[in-house]
PDB file of N, CA and C in Angstrom:
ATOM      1  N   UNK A   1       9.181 -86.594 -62.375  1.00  0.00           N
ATOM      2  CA  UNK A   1       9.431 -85.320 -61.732  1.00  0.00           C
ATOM      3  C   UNK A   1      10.929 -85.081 -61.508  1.00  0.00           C
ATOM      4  N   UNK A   2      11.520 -86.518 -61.553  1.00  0.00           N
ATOM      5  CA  UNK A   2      13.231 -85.996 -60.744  1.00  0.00           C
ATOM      6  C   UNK A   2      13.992 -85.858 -62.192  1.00  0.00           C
ATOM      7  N   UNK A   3      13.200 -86.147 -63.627  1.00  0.00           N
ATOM      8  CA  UNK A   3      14.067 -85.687 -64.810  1.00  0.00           C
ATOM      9  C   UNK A   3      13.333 -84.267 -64.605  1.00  0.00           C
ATOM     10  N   UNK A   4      12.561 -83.383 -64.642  1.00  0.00           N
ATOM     11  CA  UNK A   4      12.284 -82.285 -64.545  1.00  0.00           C
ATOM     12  C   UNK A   4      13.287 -81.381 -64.015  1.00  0.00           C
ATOM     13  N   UNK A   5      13.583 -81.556 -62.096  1.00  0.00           N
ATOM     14  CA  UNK A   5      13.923 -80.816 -61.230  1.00  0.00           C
ATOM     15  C   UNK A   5      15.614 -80.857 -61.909  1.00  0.00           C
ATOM     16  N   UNK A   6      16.209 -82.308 -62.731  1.00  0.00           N
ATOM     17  CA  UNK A   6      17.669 -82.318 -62.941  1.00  0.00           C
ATOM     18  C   UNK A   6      17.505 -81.163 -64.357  1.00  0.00           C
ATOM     19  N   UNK A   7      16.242 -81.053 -65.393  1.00  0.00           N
ATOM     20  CA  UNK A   7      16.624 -79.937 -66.255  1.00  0.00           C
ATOM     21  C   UNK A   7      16.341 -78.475 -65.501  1.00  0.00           C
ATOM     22  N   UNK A   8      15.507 -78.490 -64.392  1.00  0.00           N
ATOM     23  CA  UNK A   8      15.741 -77.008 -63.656  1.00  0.00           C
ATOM     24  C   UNK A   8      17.247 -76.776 -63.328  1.00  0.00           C
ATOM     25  N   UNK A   9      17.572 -77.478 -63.097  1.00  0.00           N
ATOM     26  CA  UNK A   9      18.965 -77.447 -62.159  1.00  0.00           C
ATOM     27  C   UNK A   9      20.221 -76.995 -63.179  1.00  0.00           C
ATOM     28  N   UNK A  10      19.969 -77.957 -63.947  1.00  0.00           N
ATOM     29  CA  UNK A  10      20.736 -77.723 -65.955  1.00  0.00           C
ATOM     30  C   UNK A  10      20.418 -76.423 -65.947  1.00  0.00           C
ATOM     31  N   UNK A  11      19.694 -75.452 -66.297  1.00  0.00           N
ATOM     32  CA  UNK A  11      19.132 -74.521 -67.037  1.00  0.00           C
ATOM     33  C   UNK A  11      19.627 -73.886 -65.771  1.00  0.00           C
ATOM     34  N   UNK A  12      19.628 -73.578 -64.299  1.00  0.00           N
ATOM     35  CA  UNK A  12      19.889 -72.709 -63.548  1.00  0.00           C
ATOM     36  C   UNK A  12      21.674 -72.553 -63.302  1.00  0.00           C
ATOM     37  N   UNK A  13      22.204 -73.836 -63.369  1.00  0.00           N
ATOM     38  CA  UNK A  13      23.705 -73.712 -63.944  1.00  0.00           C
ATOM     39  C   UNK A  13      24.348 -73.265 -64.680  1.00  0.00           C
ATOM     40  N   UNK A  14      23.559 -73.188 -66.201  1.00  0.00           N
ATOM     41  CA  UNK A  14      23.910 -72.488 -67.334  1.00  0.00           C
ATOM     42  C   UNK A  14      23.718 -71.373 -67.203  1.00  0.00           C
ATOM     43  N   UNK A  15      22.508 -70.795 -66.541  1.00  0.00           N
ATOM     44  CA  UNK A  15      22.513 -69.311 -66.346  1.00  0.00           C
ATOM     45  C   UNK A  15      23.337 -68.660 -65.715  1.00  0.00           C
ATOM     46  N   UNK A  16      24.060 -69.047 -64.723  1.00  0.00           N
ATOM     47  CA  UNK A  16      24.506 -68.621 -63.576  1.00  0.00           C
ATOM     48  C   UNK A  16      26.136 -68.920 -64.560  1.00  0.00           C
ATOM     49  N   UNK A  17      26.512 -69.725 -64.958  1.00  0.00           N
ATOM     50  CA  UNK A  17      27.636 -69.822 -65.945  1.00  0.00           C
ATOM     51  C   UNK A  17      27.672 -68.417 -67.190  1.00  0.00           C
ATOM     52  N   UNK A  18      26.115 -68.447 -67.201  1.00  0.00           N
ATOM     53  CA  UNK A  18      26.316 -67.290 -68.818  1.00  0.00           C
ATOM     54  C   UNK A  18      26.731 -65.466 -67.759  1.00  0.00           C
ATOM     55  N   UNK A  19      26.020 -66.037 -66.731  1.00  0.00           N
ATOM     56  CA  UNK A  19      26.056 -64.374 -66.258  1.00  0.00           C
ATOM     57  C   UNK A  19      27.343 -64.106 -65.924  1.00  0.00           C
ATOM     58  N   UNK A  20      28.201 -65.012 -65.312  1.00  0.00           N
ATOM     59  CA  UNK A  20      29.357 -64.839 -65.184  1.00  0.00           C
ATOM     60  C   UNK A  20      30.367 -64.783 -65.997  1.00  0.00           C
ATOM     61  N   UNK A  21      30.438 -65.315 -67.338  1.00  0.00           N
ATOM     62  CA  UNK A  21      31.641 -65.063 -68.570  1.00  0.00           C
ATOM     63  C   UNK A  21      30.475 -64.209 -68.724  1.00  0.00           C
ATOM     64  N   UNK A  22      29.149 -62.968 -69.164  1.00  0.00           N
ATOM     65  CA  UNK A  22      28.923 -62.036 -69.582  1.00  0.00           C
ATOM     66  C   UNK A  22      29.389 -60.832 -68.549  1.00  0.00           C
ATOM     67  N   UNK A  23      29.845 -60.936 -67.327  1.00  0.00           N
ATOM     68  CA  UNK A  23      30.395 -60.038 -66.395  1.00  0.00           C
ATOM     69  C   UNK A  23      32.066 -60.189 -66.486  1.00  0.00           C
ATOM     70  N   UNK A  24      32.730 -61.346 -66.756  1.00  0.00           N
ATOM     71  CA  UNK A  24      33.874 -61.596 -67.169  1.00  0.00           C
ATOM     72  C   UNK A  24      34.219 -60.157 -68.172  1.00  0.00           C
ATOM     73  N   UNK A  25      33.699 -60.595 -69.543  1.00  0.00           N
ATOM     74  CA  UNK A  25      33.655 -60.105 -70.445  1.00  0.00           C
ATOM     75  C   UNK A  25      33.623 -58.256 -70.806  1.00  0.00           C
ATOM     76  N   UNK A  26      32.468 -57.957 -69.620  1.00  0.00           N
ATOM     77  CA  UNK A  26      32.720 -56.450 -69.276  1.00  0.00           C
ATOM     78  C   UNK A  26      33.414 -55.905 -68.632  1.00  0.00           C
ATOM     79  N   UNK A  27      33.914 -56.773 -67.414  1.00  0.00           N
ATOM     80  CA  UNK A  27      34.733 -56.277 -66.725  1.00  0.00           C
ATOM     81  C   UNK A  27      36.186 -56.076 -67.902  1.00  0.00           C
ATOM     82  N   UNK A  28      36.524 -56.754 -68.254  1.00  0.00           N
ATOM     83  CA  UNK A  28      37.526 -56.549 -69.771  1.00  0.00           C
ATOM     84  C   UNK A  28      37.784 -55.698 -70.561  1.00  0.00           C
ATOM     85  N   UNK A  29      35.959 -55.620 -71.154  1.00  0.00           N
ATOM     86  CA  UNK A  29      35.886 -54.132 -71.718  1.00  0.00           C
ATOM     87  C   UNK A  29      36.738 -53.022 -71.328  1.00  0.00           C
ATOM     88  N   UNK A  30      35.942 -53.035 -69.853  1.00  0.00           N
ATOM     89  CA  UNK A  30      36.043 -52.175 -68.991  1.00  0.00           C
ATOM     90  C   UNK A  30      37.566 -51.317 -68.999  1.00  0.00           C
ATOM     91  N   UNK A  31      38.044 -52.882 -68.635  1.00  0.00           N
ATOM     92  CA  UNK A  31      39.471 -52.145 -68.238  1.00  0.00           C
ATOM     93  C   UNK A  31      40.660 -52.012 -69.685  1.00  0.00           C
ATOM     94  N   UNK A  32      39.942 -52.181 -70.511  1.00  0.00           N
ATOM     95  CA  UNK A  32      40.388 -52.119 -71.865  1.00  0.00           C
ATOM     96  C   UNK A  32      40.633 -50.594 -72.174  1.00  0.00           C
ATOM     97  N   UNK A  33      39.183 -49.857 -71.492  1.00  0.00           N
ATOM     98  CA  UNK A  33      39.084 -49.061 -72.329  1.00  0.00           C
ATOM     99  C   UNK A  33      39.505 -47.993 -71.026  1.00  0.00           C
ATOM    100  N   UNK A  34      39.855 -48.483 -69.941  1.00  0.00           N
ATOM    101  CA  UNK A  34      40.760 -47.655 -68.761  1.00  0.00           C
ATOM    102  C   UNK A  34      42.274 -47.505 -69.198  1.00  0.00           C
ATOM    103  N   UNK A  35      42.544 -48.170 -69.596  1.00  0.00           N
ATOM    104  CA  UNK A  35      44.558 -48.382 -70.478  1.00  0.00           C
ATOM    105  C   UNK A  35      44.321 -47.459 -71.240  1.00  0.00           C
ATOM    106  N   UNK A  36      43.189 -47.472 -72.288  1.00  0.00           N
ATOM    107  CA  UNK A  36      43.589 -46.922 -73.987  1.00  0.00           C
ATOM    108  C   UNK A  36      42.921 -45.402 -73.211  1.00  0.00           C
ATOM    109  N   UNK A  37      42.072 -45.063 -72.429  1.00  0.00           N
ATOM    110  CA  UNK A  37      41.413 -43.722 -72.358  1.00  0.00           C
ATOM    111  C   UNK A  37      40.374 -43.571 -73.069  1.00  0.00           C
ATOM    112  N   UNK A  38      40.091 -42.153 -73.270  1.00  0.00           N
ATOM    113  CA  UNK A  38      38.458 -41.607 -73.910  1.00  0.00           C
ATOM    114  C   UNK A  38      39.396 -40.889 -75.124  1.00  0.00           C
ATOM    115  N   UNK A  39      38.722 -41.047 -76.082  1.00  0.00           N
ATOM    116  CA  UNK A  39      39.520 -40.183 -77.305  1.00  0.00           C
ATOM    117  C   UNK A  39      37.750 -38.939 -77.501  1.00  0.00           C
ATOM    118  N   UNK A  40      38.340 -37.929 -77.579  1.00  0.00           N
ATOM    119  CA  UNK A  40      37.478 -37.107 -77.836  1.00  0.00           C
ATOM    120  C   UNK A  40      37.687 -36.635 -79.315  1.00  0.00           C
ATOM    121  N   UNK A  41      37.009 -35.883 -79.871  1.00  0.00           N
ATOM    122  CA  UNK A  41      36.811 -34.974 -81.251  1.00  0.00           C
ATOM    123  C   UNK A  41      37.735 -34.144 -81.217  1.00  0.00           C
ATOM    124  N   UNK A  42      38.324 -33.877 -82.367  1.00  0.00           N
ATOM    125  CA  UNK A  42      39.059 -32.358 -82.573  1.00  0.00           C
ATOM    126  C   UNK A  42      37.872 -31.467 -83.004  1.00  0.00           C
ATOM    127  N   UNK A  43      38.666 -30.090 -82.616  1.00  0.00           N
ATOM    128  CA  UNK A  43      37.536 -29.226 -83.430  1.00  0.00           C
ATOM    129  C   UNK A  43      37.253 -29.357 -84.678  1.00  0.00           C
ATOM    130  N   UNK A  44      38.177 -29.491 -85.502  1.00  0.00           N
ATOM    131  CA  UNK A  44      38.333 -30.087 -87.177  1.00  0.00           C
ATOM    132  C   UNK A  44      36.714 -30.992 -87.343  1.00  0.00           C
ATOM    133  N   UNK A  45      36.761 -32.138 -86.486  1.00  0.00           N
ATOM    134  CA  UNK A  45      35.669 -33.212 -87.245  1.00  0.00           C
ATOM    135  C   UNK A  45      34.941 -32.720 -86.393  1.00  0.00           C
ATOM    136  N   UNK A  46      34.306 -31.775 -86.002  1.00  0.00           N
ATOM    137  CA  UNK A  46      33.324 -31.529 -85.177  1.00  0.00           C
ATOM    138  C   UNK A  46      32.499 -30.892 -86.098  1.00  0.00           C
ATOM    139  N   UNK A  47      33.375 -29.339 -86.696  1.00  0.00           N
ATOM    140  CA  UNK A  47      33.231 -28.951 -87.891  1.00  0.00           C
ATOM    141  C   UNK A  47      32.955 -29.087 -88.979  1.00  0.00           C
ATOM    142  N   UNK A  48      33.084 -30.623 -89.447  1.00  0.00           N
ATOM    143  CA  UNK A  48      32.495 -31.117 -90.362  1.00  0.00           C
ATOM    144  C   UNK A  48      31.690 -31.906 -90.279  1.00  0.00           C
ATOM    145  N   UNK A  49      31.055 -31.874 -89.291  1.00  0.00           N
ATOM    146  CA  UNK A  49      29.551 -32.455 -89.028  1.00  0.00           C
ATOM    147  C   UNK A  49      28.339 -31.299 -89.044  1.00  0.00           C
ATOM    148  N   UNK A  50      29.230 -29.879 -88.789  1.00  0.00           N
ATOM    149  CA  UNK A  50      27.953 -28.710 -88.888  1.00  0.00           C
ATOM    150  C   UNK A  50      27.111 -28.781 -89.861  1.00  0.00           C
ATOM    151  N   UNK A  51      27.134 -28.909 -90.733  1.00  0.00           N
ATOM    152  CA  UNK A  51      26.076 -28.788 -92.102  1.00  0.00           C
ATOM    153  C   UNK A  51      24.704 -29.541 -91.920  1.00  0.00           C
ATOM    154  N   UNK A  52      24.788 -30.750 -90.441  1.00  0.00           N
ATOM    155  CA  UNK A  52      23.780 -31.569 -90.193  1.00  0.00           C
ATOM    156  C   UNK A  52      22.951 -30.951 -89.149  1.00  0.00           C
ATOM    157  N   UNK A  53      23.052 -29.661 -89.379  1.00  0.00           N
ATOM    158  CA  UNK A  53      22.225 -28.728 -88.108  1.00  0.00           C
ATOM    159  C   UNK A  53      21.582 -28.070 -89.221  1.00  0.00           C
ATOM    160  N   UNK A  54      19.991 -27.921 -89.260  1.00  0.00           N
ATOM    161  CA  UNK A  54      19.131 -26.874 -89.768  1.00  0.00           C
ATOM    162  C   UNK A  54      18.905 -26.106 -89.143  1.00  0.00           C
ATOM    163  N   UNK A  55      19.950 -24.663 -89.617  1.00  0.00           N
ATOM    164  CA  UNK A  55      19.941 -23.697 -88.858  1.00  0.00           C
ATOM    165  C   UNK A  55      18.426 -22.899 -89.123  1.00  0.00           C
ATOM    166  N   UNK A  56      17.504 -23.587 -89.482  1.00  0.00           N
ATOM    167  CA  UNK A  56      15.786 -22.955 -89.770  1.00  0.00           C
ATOM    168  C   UNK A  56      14.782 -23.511 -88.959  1.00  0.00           C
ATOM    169  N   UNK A  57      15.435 -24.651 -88.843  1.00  0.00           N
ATOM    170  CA  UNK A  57      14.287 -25.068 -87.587  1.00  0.00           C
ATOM    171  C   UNK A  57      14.331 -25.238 -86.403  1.00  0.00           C
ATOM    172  N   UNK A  58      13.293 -24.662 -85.494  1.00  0.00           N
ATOM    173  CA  UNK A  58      13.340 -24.707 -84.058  1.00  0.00           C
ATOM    174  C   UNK A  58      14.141 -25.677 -83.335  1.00  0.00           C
ATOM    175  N   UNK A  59      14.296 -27.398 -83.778  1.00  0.00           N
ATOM    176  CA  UNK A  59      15.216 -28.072 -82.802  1.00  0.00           C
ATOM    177  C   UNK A  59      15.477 -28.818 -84.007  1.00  0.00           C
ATOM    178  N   UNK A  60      17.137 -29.047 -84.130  1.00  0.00           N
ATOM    179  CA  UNK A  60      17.345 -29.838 -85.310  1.00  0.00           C
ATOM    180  C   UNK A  60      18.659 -30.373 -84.978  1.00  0.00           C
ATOM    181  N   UNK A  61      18.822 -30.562 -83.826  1.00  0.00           N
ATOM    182  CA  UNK A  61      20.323 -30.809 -83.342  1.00  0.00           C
ATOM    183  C   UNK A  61      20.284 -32.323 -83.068  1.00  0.00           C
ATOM    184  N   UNK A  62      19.118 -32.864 -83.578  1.00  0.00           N
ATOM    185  CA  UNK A  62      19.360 -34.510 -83.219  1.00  0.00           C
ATOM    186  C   UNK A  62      20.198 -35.082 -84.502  1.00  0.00           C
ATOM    187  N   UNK A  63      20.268 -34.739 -85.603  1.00  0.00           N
ATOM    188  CA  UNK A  63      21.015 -35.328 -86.647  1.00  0.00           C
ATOM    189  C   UNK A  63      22.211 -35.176 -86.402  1.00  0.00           C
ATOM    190  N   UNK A  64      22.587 -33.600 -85.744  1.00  0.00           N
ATOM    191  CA  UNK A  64      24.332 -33.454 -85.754  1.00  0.00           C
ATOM    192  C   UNK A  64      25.007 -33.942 -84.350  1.00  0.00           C
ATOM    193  N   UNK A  65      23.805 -34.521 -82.993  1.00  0.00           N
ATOM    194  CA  UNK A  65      24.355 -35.314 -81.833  1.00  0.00           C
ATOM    195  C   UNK A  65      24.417 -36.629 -82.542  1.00  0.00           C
ATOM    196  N   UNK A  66      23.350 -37.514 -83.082  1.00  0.00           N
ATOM    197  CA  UNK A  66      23.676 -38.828 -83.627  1.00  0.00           C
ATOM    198  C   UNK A  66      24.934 -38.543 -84.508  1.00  0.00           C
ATOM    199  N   UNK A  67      25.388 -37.943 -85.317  1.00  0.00           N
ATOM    200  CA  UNK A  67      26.594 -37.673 -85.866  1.00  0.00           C
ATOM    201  C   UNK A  67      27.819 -37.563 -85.347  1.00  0.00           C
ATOM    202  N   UNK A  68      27.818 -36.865 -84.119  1.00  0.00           N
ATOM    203  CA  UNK A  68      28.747 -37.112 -83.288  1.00  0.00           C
ATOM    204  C   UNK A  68      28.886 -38.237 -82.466  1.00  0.00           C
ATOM    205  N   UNK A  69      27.872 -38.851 -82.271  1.00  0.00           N
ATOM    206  CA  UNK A  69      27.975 -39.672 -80.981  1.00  0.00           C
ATOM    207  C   UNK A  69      28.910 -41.025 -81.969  1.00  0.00           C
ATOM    208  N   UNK A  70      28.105 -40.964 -83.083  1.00  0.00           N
ATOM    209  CA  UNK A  70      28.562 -42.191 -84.300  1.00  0.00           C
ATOM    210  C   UNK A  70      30.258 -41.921 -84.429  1.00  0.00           C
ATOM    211  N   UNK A  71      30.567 -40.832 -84.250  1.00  0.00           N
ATOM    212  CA  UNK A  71      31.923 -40.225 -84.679  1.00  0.00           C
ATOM    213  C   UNK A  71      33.052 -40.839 -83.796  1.00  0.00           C
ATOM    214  N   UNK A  72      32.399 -40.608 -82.299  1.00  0.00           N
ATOM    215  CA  UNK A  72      33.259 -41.289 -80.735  1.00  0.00           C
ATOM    216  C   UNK A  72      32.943 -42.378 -81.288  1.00  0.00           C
ATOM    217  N   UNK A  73      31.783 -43.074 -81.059  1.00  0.00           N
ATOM    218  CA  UNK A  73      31.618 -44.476 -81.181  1.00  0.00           C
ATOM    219  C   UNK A  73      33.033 -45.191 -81.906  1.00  0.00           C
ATOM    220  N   UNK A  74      33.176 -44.945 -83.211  1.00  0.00           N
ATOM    221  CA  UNK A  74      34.071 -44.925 -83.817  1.00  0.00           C
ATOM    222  C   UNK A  74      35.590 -45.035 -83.248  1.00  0.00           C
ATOM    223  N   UNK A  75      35.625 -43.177 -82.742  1.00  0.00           N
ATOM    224  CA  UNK A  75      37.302 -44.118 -82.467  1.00  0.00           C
ATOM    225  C   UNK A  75      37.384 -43.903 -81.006  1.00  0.00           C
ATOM    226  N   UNK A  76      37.102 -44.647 -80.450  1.00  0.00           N
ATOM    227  CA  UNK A  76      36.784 -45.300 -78.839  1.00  0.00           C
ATOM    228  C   UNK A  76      36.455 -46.537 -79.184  1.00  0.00           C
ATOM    229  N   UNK A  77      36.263 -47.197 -80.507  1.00  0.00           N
ATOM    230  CA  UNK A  77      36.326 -48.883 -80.271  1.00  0.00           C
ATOM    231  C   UNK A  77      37.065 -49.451 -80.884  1.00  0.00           C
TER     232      UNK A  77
END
């Protein structure tokens, strides 16, 4: 039982180790991306994502938001 409770103990150390360099790590992000800012779209490449809107069907604006969102994604990382 007391090799058991020493791998609970292992395994609850490591966790408590992973959560903390994975909060390390964002906090980093974080302030990475507080220095550099938000880069938004020009109208230009916004514009050339229109063609991914079917202007025929009732809701068709999910191809040209995933298009944009892919676009920030881009240069914001």
């Amino acid at each position: 039982m007391d090799e058991l409770q020493s791998l609970r103990k292992q395994v609850e150390e490591l966790t408590e180790l992973f959560h903390l360099q994975s909060q390390r790590a964002m906090d980093y992000a974080g302030m990475a991306m507080r220095k550099r800012g938000w880069v938004g779209l020009e109208e230009a490449e916004i514009e050339s994502l229109r063609h991914l809107i079917d202007w025929t069907a009732d809701w068709s604006y999910g191809n040209f938001a995933r298009a944009i969102e892919a676009k920030l994604k881009e240069k914001n990382s």
